[in-house]
Protein backbone atom coordinates (compact mmCIF):
# COMPACT_ATOMS: atom_id res chain seq x y z
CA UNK A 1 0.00 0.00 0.00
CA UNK A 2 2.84 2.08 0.77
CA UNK A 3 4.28 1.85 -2.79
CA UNK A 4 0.98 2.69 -4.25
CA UNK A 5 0.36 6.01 -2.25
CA UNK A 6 3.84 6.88 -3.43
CA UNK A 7 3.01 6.16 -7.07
CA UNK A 8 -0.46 8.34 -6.66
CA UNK A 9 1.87 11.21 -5.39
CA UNK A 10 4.42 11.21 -8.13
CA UNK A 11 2.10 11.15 -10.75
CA UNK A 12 1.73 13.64 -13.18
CA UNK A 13 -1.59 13.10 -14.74
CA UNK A 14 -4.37 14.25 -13.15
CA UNK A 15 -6.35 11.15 -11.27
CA UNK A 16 -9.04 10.24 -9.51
CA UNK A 17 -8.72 8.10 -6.68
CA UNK A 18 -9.50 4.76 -6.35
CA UNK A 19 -9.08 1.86 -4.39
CA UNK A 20 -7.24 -0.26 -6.86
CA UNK A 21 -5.67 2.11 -8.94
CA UNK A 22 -5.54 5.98 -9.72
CA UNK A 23 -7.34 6.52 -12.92
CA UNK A 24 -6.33 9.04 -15.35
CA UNK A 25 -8.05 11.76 -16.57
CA UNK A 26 -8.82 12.29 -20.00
CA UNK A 27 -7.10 15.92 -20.89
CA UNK A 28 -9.10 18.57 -22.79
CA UNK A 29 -7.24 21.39 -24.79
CA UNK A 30 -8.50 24.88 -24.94
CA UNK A 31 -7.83 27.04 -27.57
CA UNK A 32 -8.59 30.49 -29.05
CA UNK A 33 -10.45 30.62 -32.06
CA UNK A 34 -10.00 33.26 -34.71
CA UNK A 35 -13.09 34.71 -36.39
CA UNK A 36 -12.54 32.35 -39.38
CA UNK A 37 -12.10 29.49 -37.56
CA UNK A 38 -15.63 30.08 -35.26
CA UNK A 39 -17.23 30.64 -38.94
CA UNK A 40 -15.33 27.45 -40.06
CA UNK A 41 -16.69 25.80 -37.13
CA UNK A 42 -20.16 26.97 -37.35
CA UNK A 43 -20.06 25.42 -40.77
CA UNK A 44 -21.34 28.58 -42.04
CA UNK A 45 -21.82 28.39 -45.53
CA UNK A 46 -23.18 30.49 -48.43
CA UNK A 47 -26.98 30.70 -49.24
CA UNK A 48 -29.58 32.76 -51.06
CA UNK A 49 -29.55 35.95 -48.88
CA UNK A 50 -25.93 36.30 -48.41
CA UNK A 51 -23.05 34.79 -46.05
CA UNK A 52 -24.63 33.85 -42.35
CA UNK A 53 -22.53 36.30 -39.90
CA UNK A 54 -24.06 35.98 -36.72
CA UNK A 55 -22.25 38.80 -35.03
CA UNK A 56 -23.08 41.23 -37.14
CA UNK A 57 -26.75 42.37 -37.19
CA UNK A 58 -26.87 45.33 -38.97
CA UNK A 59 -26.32 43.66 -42.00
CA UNK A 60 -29.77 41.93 -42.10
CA UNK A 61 -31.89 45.38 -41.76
CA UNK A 62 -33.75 44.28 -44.29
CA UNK A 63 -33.73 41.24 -46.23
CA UNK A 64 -34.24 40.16 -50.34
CA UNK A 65 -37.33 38.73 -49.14
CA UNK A 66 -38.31 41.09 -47.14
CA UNK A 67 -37.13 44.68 -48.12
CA UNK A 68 -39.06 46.71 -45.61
CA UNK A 69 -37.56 47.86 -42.77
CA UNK A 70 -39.23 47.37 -39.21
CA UNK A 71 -39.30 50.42 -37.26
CA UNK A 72 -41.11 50.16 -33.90
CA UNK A 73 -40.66 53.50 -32.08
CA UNK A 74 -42.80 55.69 -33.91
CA UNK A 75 -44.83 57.36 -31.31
CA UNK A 76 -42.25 59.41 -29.82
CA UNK A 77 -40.86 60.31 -32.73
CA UNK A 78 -44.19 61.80 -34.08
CA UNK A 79 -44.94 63.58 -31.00
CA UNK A 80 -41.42 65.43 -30.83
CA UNK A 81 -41.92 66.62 -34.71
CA UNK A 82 -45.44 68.42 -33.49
CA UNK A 83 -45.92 72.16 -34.64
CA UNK A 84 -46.05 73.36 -31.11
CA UNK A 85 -42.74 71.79 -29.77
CA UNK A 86 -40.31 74.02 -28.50
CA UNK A 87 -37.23 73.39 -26.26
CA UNK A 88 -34.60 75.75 -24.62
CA UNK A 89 -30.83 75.45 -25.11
CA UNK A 90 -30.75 72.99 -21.71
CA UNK A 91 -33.37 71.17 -22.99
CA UNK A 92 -32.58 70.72 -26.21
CA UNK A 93 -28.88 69.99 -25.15
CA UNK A 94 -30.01 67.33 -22.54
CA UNK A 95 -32.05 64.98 -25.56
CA UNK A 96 -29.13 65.17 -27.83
CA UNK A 97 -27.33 63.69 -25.18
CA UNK A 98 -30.03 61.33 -25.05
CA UNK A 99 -29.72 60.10 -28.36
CA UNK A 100 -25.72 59.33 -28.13
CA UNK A 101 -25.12 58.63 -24.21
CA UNK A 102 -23.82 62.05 -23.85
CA UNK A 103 -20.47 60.68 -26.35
CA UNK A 104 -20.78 61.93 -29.96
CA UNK A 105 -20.19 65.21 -31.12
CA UNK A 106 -23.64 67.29 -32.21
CA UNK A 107 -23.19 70.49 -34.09
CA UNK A 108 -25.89 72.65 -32.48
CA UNK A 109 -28.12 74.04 -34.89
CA UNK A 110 -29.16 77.78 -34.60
CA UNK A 111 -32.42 77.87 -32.74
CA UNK A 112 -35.88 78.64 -34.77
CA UNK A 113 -36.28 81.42 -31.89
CA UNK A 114 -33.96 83.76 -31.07
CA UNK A 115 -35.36 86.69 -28.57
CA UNK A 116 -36.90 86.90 -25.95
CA UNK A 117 -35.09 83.50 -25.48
CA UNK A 118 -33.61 81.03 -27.36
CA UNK A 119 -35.69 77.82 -28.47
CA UNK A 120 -35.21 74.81 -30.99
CA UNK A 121 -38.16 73.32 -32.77
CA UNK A 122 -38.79 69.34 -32.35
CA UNK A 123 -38.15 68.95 -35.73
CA UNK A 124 -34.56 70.89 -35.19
CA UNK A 125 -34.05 67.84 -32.65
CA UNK A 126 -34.94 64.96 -35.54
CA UNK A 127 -32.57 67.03 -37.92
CA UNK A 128 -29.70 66.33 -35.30
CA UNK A 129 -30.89 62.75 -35.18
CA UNK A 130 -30.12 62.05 -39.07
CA UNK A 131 -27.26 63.87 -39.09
CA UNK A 132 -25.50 65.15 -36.14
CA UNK A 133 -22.68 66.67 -37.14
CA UNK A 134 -20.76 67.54 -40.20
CA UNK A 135 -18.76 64.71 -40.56
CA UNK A 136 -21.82 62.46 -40.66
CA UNK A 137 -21.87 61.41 -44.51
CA UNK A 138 -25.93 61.64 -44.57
CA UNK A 139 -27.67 63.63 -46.94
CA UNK A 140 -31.33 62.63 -46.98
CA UNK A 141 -33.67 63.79 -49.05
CA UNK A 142 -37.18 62.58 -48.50
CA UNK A 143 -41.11 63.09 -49.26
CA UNK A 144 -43.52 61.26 -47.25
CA UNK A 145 -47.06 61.78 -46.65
CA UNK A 146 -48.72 60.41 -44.05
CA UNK A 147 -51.83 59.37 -42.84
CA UNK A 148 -52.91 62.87 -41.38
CA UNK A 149 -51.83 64.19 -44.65
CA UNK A 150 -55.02 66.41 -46.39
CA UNK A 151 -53.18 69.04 -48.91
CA UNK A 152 -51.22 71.98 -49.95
CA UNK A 153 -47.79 69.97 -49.28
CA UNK A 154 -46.00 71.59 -47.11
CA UNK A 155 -48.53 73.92 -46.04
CA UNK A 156 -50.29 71.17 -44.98
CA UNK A 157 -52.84 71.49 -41.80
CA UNK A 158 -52.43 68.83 -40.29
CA UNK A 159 -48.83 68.78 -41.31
CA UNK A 160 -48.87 65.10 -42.73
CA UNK A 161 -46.32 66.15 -45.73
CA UNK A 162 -42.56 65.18 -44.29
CA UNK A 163 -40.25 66.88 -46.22
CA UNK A 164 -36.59 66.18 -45.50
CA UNK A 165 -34.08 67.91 -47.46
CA UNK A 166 -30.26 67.38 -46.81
CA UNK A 167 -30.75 65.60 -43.44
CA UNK A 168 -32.97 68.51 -42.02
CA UNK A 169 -37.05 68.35 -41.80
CA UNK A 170 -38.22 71.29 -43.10
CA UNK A 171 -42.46 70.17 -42.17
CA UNK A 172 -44.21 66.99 -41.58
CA UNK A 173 -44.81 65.10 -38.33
CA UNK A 174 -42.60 61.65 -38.34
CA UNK A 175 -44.47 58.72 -38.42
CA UNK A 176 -44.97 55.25 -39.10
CA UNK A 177 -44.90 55.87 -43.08
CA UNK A 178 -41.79 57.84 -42.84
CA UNK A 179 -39.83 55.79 -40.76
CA UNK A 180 -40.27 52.59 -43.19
CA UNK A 181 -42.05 50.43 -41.61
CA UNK A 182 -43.70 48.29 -44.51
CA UNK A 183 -42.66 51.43 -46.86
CA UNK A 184 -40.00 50.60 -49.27
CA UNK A 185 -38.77 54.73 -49.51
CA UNK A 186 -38.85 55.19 -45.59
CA UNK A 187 -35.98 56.98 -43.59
CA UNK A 188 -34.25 53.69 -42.99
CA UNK A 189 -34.41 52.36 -46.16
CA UNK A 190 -33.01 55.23 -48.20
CA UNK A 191 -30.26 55.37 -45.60
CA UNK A 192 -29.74 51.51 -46.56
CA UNK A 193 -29.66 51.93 -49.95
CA UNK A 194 -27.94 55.60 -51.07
CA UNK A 195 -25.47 54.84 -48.06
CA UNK A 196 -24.27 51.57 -46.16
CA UNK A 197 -26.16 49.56 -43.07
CA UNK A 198 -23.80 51.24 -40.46
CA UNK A 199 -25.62 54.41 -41.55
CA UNK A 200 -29.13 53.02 -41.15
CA UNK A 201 -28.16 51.62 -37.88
CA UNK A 202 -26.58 54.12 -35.95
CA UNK A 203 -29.39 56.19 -36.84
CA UNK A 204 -31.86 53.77 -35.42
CA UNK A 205 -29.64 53.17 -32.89
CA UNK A 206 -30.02 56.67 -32.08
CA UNK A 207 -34.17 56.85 -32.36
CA UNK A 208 -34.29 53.62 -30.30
CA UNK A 209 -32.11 55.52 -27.40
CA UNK A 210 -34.20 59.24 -27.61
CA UNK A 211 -37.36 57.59 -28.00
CA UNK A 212 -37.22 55.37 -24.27
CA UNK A 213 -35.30 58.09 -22.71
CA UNK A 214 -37.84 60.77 -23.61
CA UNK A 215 -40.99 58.76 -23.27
CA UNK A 216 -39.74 58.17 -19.88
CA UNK A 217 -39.97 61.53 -18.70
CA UNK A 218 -42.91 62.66 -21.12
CA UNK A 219 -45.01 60.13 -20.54
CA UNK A 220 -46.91 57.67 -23.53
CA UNK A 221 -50.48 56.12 -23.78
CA UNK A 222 -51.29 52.42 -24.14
CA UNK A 223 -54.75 50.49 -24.96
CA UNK A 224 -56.34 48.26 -23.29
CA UNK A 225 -55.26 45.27 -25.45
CA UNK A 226 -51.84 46.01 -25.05
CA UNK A 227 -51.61 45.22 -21.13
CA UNK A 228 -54.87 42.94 -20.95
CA UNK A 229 -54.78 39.60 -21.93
CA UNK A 230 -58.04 38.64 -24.05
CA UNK A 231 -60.22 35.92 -22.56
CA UNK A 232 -59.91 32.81 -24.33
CA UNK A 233 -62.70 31.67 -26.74
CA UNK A 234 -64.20 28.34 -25.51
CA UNK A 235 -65.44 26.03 -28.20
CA UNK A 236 -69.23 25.98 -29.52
CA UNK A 237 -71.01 22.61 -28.52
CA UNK A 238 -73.33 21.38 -31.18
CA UNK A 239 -76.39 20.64 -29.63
């Protein structure tokens, strides 16, 4: 027994123990992959819609089989684009930072309002959105009409005719239609297709990040559907 003990502690491998004999353990290498060899791994291969890359999202905005963008914070972005929206220089400051975690440089536009005090218009705030300062490569220009949309373009009463032109919105409230979701010539989508995906993204990166941030101090209305589950239908009995 003595001998054996001695053998257990003057082995190498690692063992279990055992009553008989110490029993090696089978060793299992570890190694870094390389982002061709995880792809290699995956077996990721070539198909229809273009090469699988699971890391990077932004790619697969939109796909050949389904070109239209889906954009899901709209509401916010409508009610910041009102007629009667107007924010001081804090203000205003404070929901750019929103929309880049206080990082990214914003060129501050000159404000709609200049005496007896300064204010930016809500729409001055989605200009800086699409294109926040001038090294952002993002010259938009857009027509929409929405839903509210009744006539005389831009002189529009209900102001339903979104006009961007280079980056800035010069009338129109921002909706659904103008966003791109199930619109082909949305916001998103001409990003996406005059520019790259980064583009596209960052900018609905950005929306995604002002929308919760200001909703969450402005407050937002919900339906009754939306937080109530319906009551299940039961099944008609034949008589």
């Amino acid at each position: 027994m003595a001998r054996r003990e001695e053998k257990r502690r003057c082995t190498e491998e690692p063992c279990i123990e055992d009553v008989r004999c110490p029993r090696r353990i089978k060793r299992i290498r570890f190694s870094a992959f390389s982002g061709e060899g995880i792809r290699n791994s995956a077996d990721l291969r070539t198909v229809q819609n273009g090469l699988l890359n699971l890391r990077m999202v932004q790619n697969y905005l939109c796909t050949q089989k389904n070109p239209e963008t889906l954009v899901a914070s709209t509401q916010a972005s409508f009610l910041i684009t009102q007629k009667d929206t107007f924010y001081d220089r804090a203000a205003f400051s404070l929901m750019c930072c929103y929309m880049g975690d206080a990082m990214d440089h914003v060129d501050l536009p000159v404000p709609a309002i200049m005496k007896p005090v300064e204010l930016w218009t809500g729409k001055q705030l989605f200009s800086v959105l699409v294109r926040p300062n001038a090294h952002t490569e993002a010259f938009v220009n857009l027509i929409v009409k929405e839903k509210i949309y009744t006539k005389y373009e831009t002189m529009c009463p209900s102001d339903g005719y979104v006009y961007f032109r280079n980056s800035e919105l010069i009338s129109g409230q921002v909706g659904k239609a103008t966003l791109g979701n199930d619109n082909k010539d949305g916001l998103f989508s001409v990003l996406l297709r005059d520019y790259n995906s980064h583009a596209a993204a960052s900018c609905k990166n950005r929306l995604a990040k002002l929308s919760a941030r200001w909703l969450w101090n402005h407050g937002f209305s919900v339906g009754i559907d939306d937080v109530h589950q319906p009551p299940a239908k039961q099944p008609s009995v034949c008589p």
